[in-house]
Protein backbone atom coordinates (compact mmCIF):
# COMPACT_ATOMS: atom_id res chain seq x y z
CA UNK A 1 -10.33 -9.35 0.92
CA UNK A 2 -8.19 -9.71 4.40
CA UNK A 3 -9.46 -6.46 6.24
CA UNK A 4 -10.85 -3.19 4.55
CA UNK A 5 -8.25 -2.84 2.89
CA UNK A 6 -5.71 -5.42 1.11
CA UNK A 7 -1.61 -5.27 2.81
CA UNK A 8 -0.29 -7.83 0.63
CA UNK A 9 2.46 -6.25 -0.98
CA UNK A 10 3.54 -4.45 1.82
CA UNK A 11 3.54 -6.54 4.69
CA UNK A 12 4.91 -9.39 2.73
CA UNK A 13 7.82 -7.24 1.31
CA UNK A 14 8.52 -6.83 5.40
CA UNK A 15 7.80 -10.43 5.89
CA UNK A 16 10.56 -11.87 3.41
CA UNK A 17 12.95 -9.27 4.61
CA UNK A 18 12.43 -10.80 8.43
CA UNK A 19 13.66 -14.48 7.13
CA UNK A 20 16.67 -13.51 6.78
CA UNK A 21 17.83 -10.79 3.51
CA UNK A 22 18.22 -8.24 6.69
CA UNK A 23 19.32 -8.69 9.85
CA UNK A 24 19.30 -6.27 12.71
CA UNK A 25 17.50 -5.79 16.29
CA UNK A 26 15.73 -2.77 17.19
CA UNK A 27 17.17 0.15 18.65
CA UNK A 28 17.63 0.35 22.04
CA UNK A 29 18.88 4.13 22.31
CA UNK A 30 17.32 5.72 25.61
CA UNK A 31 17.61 9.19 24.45
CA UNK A 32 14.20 10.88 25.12
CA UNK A 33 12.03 12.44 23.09
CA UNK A 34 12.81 15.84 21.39
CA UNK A 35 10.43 19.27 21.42
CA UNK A 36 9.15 18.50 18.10
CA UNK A 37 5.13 17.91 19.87
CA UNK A 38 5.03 21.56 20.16
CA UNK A 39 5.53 25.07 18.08
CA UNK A 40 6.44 24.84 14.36
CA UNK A 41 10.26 23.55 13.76
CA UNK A 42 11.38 23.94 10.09
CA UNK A 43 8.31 27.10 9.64
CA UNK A 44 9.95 29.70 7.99
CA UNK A 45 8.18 32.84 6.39
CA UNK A 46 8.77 31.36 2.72
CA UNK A 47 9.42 27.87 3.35
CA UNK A 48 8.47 24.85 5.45
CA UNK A 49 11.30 21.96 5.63
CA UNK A 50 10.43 17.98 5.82
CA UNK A 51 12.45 14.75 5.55
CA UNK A 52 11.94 11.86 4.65
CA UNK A 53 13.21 8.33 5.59
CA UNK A 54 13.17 5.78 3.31
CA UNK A 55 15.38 2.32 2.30
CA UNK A 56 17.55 3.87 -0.64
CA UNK A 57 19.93 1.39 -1.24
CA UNK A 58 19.65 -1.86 1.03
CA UNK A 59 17.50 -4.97 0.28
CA UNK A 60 14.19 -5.07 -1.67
CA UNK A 61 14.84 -1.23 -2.26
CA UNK A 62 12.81 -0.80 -5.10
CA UNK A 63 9.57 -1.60 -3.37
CA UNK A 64 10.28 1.30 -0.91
CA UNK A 65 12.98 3.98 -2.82
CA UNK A 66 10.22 4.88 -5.21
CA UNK A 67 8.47 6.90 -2.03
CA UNK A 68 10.29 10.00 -2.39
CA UNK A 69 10.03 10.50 -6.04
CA UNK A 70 6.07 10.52 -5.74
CA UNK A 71 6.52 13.25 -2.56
CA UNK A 72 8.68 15.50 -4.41
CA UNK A 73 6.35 15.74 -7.75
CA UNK A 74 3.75 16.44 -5.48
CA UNK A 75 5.61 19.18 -3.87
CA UNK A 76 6.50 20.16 -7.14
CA UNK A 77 3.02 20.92 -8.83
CA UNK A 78 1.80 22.77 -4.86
CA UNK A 79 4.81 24.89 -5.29
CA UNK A 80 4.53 25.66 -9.19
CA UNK A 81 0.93 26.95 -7.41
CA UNK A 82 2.10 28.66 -5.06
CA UNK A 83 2.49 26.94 -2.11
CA UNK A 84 0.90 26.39 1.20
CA UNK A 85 0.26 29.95 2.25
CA UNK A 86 2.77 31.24 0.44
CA UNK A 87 5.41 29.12 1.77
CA UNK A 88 7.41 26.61 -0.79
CA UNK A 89 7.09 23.23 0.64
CA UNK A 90 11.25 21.54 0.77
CA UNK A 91 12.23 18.02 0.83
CA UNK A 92 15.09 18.99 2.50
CA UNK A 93 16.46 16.10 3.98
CA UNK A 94 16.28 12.37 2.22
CA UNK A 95 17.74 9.86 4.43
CA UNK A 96 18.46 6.35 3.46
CA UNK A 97 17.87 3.85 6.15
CA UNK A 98 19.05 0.94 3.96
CA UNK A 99 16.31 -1.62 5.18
CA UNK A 100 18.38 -1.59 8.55
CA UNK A 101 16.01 -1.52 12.03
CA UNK A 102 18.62 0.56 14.16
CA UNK A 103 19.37 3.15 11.24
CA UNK A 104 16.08 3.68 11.14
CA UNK A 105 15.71 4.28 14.55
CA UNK A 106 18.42 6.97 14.44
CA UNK A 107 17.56 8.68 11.40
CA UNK A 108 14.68 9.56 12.75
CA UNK A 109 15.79 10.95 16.02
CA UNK A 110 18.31 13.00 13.72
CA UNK A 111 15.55 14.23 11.41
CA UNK A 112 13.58 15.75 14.73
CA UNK A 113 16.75 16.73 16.63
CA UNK A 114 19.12 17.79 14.50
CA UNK A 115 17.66 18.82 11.17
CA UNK A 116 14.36 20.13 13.61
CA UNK A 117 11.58 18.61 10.04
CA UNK A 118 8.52 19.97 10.79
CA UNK A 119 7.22 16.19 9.30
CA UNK A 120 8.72 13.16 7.70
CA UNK A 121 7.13 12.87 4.59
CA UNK A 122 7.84 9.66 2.38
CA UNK A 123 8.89 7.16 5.01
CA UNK A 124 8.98 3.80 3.29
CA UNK A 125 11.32 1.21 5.04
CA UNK A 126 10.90 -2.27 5.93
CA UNK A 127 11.47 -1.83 9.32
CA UNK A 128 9.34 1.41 11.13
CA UNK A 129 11.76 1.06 14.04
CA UNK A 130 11.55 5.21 14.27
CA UNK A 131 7.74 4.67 15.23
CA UNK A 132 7.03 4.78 18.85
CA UNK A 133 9.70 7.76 18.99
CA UNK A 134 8.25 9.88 16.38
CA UNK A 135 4.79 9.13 18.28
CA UNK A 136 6.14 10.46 21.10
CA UNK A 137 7.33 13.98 19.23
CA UNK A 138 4.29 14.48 17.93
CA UNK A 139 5.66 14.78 14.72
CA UNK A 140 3.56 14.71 11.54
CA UNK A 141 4.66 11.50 9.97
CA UNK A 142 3.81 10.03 6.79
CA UNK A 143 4.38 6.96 4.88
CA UNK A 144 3.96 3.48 3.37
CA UNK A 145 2.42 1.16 5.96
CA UNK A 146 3.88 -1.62 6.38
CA UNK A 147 3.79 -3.16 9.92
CA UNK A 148 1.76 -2.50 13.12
CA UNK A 149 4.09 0.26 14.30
CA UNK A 150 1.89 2.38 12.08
CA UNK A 151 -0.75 2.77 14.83
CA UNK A 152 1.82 3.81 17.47
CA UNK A 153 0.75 7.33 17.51
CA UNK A 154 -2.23 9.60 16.19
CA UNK A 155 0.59 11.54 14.51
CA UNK A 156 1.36 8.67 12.01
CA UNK A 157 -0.58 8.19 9.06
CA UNK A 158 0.35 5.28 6.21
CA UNK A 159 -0.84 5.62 3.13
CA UNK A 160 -4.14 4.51 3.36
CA UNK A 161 -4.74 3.82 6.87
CA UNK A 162 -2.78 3.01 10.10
CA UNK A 163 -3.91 0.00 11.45
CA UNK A 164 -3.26 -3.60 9.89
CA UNK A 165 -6.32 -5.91 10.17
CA UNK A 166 -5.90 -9.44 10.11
CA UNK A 167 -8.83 -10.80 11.62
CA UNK A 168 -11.98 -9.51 10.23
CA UNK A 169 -13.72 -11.74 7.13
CA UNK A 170 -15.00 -9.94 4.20
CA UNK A 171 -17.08 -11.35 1.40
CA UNK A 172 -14.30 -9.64 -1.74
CA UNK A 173 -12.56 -12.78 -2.01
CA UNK A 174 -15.28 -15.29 -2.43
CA UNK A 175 -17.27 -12.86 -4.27
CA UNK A 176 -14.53 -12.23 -7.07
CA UNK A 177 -14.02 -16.23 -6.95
CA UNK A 178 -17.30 -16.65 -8.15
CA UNK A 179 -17.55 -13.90 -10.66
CA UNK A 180 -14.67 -15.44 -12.63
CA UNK A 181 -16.50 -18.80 -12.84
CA UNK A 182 -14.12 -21.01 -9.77
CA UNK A 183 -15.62 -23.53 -8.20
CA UNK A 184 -12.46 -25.31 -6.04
CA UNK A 185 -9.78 -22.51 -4.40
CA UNK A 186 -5.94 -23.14 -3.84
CA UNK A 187 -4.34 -21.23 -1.34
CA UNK A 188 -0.17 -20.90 -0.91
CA UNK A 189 1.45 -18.77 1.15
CA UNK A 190 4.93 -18.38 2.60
CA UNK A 191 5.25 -19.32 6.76
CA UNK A 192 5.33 -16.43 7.71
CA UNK A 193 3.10 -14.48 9.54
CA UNK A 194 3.33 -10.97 6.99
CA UNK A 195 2.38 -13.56 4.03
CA UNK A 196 -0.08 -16.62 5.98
CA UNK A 197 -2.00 -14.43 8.03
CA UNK A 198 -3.70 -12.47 4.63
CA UNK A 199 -3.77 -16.06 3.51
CA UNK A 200 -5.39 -17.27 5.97
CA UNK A 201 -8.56 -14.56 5.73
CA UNK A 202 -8.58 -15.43 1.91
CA UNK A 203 -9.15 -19.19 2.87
CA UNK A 204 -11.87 -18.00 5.64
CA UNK A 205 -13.87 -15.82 3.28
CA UNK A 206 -13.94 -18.34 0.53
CA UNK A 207 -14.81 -20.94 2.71
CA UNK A 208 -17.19 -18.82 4.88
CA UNK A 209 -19.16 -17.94 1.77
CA UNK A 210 -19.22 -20.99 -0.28
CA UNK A 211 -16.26 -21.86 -2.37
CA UNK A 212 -14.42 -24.66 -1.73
CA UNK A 213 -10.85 -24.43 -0.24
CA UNK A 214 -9.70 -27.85 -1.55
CA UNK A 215 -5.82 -27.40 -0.77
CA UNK A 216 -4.40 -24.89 1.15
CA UNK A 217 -0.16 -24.63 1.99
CA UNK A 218 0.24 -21.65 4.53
CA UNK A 219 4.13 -22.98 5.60
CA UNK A 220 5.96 -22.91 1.83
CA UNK A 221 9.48 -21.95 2.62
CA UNK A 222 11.22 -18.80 0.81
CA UNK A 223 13.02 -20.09 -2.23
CA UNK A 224 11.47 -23.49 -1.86
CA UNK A 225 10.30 -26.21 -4.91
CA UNK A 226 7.00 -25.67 -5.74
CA UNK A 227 6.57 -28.42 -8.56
CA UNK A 228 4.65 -30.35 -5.30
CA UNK A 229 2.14 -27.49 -4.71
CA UNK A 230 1.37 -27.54 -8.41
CA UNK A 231 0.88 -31.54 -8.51
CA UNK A 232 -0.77 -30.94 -5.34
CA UNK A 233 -3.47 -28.33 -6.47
CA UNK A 234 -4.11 -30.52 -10.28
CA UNK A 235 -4.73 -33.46 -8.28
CA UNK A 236 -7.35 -31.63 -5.75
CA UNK A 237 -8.97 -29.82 -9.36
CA UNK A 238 -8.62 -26.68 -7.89
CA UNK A 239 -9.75 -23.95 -10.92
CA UNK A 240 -8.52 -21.03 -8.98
CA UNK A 241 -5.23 -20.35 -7.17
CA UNK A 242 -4.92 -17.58 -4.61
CA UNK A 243 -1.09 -16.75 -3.89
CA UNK A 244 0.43 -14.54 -1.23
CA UNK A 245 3.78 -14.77 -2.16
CA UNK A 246 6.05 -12.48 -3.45
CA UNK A 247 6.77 -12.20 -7.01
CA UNK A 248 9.82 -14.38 -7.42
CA UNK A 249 7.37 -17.62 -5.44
CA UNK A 250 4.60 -16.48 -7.54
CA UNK A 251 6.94 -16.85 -10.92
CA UNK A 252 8.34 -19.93 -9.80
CA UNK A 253 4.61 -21.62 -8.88
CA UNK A 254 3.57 -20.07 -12.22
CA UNK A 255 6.02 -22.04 -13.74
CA UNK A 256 5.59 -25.25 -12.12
CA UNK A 257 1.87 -25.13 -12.85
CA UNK A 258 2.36 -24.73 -16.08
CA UNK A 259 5.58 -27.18 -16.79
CA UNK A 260 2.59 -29.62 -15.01
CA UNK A 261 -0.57 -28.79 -16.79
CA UNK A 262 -2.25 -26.43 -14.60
CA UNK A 263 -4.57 -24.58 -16.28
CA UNK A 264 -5.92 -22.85 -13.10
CA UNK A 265 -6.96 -18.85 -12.77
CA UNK A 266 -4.61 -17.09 -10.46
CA UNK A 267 -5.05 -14.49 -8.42
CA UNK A 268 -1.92 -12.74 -6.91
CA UNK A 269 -1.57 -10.33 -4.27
CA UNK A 270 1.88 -9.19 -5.50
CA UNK A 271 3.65 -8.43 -8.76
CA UNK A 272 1.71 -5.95 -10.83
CA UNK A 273 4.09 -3.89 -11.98
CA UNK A 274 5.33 -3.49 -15.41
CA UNK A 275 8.71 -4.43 -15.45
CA UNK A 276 7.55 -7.62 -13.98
CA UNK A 277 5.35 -8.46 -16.93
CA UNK A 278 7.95 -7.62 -19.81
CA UNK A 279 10.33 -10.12 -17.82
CA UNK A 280 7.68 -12.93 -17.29
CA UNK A 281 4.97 -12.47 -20.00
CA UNK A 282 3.75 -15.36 -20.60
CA UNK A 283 3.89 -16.79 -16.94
CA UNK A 284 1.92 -13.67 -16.05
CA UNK A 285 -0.49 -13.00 -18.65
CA UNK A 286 -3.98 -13.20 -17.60
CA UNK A 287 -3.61 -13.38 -13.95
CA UNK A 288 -5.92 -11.38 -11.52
CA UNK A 289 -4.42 -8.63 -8.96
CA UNK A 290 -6.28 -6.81 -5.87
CA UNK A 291 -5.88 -3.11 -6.27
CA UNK A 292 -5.92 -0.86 -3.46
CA UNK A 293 -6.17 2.52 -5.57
CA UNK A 294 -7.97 3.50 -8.77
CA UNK A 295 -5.80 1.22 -11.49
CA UNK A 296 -3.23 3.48 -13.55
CA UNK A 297 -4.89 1.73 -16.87
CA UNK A 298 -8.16 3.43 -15.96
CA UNK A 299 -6.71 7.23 -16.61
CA UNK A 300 -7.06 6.29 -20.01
CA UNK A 301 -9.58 3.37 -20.27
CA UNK A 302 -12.48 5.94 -18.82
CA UNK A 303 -11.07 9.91 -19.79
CA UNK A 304 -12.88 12.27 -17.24
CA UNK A 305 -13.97 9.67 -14.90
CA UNK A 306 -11.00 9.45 -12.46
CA UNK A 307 -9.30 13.31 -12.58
CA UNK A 308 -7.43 12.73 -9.56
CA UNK A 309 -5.49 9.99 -11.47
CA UNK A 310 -5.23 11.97 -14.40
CA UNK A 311 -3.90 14.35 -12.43
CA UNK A 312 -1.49 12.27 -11.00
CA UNK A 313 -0.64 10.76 -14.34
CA UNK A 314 0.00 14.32 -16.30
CA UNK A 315 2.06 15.66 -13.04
CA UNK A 316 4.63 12.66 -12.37
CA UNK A 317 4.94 12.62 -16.25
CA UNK A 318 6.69 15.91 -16.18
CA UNK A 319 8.27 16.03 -12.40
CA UNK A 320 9.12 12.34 -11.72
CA UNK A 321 8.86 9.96 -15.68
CA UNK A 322 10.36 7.18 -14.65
CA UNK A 323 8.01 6.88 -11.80
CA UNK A 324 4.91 6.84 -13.52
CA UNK A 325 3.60 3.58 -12.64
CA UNK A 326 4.85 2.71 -9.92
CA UNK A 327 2.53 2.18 -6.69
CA UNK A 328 5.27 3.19 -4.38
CA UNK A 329 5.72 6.48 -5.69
CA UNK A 330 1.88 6.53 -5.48
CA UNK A 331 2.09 6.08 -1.96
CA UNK A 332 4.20 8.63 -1.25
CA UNK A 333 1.71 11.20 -3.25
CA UNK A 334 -0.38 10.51 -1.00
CA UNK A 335 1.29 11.22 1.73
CA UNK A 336 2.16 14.29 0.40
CA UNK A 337 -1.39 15.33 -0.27
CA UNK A 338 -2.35 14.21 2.70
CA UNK A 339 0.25 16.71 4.42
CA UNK A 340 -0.78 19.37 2.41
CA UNK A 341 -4.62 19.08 3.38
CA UNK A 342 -3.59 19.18 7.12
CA UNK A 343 -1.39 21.78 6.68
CA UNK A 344 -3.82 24.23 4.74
CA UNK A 345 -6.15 23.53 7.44
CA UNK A 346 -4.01 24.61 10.19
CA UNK A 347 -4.12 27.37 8.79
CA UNK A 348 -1.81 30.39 8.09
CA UNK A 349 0.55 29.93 11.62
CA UNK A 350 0.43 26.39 11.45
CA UNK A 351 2.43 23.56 14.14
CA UNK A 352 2.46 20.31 14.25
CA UNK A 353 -0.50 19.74 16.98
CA UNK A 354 -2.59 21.59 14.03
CA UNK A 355 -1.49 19.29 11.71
CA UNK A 356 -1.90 16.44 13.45
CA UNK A 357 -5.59 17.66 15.18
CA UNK A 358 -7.03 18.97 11.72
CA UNK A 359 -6.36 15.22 10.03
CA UNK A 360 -8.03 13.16 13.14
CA UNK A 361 -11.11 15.04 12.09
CA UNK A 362 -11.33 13.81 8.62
CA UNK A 363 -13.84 11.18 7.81
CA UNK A 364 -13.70 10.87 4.56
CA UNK A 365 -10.33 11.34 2.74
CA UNK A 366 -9.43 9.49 -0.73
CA UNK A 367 -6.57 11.27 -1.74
CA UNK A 368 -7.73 13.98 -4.53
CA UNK A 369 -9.70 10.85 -5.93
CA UNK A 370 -7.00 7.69 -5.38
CA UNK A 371 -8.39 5.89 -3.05
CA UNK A 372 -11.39 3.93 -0.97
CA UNK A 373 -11.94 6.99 1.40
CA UNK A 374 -10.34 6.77 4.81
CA UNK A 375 -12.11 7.75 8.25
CA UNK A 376 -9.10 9.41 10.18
CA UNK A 377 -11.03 9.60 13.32
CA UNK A 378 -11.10 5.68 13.78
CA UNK A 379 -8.32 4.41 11.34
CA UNK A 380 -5.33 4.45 13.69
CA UNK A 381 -6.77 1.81 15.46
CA UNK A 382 -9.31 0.21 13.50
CA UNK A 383 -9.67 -0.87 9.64
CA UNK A 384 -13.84 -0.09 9.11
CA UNK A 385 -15.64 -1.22 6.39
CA UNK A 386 -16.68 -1.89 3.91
CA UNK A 387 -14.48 -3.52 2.28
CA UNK A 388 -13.48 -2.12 -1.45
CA UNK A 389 -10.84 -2.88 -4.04
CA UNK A 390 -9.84 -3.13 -7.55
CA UNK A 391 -9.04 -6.38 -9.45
CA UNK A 392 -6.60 -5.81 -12.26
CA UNK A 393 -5.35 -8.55 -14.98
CA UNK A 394 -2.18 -8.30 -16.61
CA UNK A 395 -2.20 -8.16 -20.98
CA UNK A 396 0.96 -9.22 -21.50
CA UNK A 397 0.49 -8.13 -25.55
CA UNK A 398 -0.77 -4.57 -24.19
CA UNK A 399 1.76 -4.18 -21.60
CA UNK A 400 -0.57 -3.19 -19.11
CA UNK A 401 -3.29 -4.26 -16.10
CA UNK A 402 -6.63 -3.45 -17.54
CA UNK A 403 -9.27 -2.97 -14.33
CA UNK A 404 -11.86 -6.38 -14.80
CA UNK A 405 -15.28 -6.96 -13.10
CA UNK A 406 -16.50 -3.45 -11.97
CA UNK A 407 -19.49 -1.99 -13.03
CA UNK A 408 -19.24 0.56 -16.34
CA UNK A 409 -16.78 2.92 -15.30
CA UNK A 410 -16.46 1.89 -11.29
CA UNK A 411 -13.48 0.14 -10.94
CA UNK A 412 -13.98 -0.49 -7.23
CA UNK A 413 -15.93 -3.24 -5.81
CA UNK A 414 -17.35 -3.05 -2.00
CA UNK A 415 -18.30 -5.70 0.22
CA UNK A 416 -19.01 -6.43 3.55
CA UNK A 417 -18.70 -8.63 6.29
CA UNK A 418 -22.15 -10.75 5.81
CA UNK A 419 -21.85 -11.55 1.89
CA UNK A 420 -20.63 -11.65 -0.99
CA UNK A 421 -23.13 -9.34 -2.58
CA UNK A 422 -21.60 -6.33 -3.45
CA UNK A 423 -23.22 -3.20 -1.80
CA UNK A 424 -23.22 0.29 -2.39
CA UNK A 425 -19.68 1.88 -1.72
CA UNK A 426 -19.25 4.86 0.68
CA UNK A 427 -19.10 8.59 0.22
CA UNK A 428 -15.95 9.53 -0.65
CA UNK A 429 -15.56 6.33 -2.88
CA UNK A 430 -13.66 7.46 -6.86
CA UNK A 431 -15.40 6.87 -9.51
CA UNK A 432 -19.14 7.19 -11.59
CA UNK A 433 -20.76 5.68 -8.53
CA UNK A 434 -20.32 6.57 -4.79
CA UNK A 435 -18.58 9.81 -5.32
């Protein structure tokens, strides 16, 4: 597993985007920053008012739009509680940077000069291009992580971690190649640095611990013929097939493999979303995901186990249905919750230095339950181990990713940087065993 923690659906998303379905330069406004790093802008006495900035309506929206809807159930159960202090938490404004770089560089400025947030809270966009000005605010920012802009600023925190790590070989990859019998690896990814680079760890750790990389293509073009990869990894006999594509290259190399006999397991690191397997079932059945939070099938699968995901479940089914399932409006629960434990402990005159101080001190937050903890202190900067994730495989006749290879009721599997023997996971870590 690329890093301690997996970024294939995200930084790929950002990675397609870049050949070409958007186009737009960064901003290159001058203005400077705004008096949001100090005081308590949008505190009232019964109310505290965020925004959010997320891609609404342009390209690839649907891996991003979802953000909000898990932010505002989130808000809704704290304020059906309550609130923070007594003071209702209010999504007040939503802005839709359509995918677009220099929207989302002005949207942001607007939230902190204009609308005077006291955080952003659900940004999921493409393009962070808002970053290194909402660093220099100060302001409390929250959000899907999808680039390296994420660790512009102790103030910004993605979802589970700020810092993208592409360099440092784990032993997940290898170690989940071997537990589902492969003895020769495949490896495809797009040319693009978002997709090759997560590739490229995947093809180290396999090959660092033992399992033979037999064909690798790092440089397949967006929308290109795959029928040559699939002849390609049947005439190498590779028995296990590692993708970071997105979706629509993973259907269409699921489909050439099987138009040519492939018979290979697949592991994707996109995809695992239901809509996706009612349109491709049987080009999706039985393949293998990486999961970066407690699976949504194990809510059910293991009752009492996982009550932050119950939780979860039982609140979006009442605030936010349609959202249920989706790992995007996961995210942005998250970054609710994690807003709401910074701003409780700031206590009952809070700013946005509180904020912003109280969360740095954290070293072991898994949101409510969610999530592989996360050591604030370090993780703007640096991804520590170990390294732990899920693996999911889609049941096409069940409609659902059932969690595969953990231990009883542990759906997470940790590893570090010397093996491929799993080892104990941290504090903090969901689940009947680490906590």
């Amino acid at each position: 597993m690329p890093g301690g923690r997996r970024r294939g659906r995200s930084t790929l998303v950002a990675g397609v985007l870049a050949l070409g379905l958007v186009a737009g330069a960064c901003s290159n406004a001058s203005d400077s920053a705004g008096g949001g790093g100090s005081g308590a802008p949008g505190v009232s006495a019964t109310e505290i008012d965020v925004g959010s900035l997320a891609n609404i309506s342009g390209p690839v929206n649907a891996d991003f739009a979802p953000i909000v809807k898990g932010v505002q159930a989130y808000f809704d159960m704290v304020n059906a509680q309550g609130g923070v202090d007594g003071r209702k938490l209010v999504l007040k404004y939503q802005l839709d940077d359509q995918g677009i770089p220099t929207q989302d560089a002005n949207l942001a400025r607007t939230l902190v000069t204009q609308d005077h947030v006291f955080a952003l809270v659900g940004v999921g966009t493409p393009f962070f291009s808002g970053a290194k000005y909402l660093a220099t605010t100060g302001t409390p920012t929250f959000g899907y992580e999808v680039s390296a802009d994420w660790s512009d600023g102790p103030n910004l925190f993605g979802q589970q971690g700020s810092y993208l790590d592409t360099t440092t070989v784990y032993g997940t990859d290898a170690w989940f190649a071997k537990a589902v019998g492969a003895h020769a690896a495949a490896v495809v990814a797009y040319g693009i640095t978002a997709s090759s680079a997560g590739c490229k760890l995947v093809v180290d750790s396999l090959q660092k611990f033992g399992v033979p990389v037999v064909y690798q293509d790092l440089a397949v073009g967006f929308g290109a013929d795959l029928s040559p990869d699939a002849l390609q990894i049947k005439q190498h006999g590779a028995d296990l097939v590692a993708s970071c594509l997105d979706l629509t290259g993973d259907i269409a190399l699921a489909r050439a493999m099987q138009q040519n006999g492939v018979s290979a397991k697949q592991l994707w690191f996109n995809g695992n979303d239901k809509d996706s397997l009612k349109a491709y079932p049987t080009l999706m059945d039985g393949v293998y995901f990486i999961d970066q939070q407690v699976p949504f099938a194990a809510a059910s699968l293991y009752p009492g186990t996982y009550p932050g995901l119950e939780n979860y479940v039982a609140t979006m089914q009442k605030y936010e249905p349609s959202a249920v399932d989706n790992e995007t409006a996961l995210d942005g629960w998250l970054n609710a919750d994690l807003f709401v434990t910074g701003l409780r402990a700031a206590g009952t005159d809070p700013t946005q230095a509180k904020v912003v101080a109280a969360l740095n001190k954290i070293t072991e937050y898994n949101g409510g339950g969610l999530i592989p903890p996360v050591n604030w202190t370090v993780s703007h900067t640096t991804s520590p181990g170990p390294a732990c994730a899920a693996f999911i495989q889609a049941d096409a006749a069940a409609d659902t990713f059932n969690p595969v290879l953990g231990t009883g009721n542990q759906v997470f599997v940790c590893t570090d940087t010397s093996s491929t023997t799993p080892i104990t996971g941290p504090a903090g870590l969901p689940g009947a065993q680490g906590g």
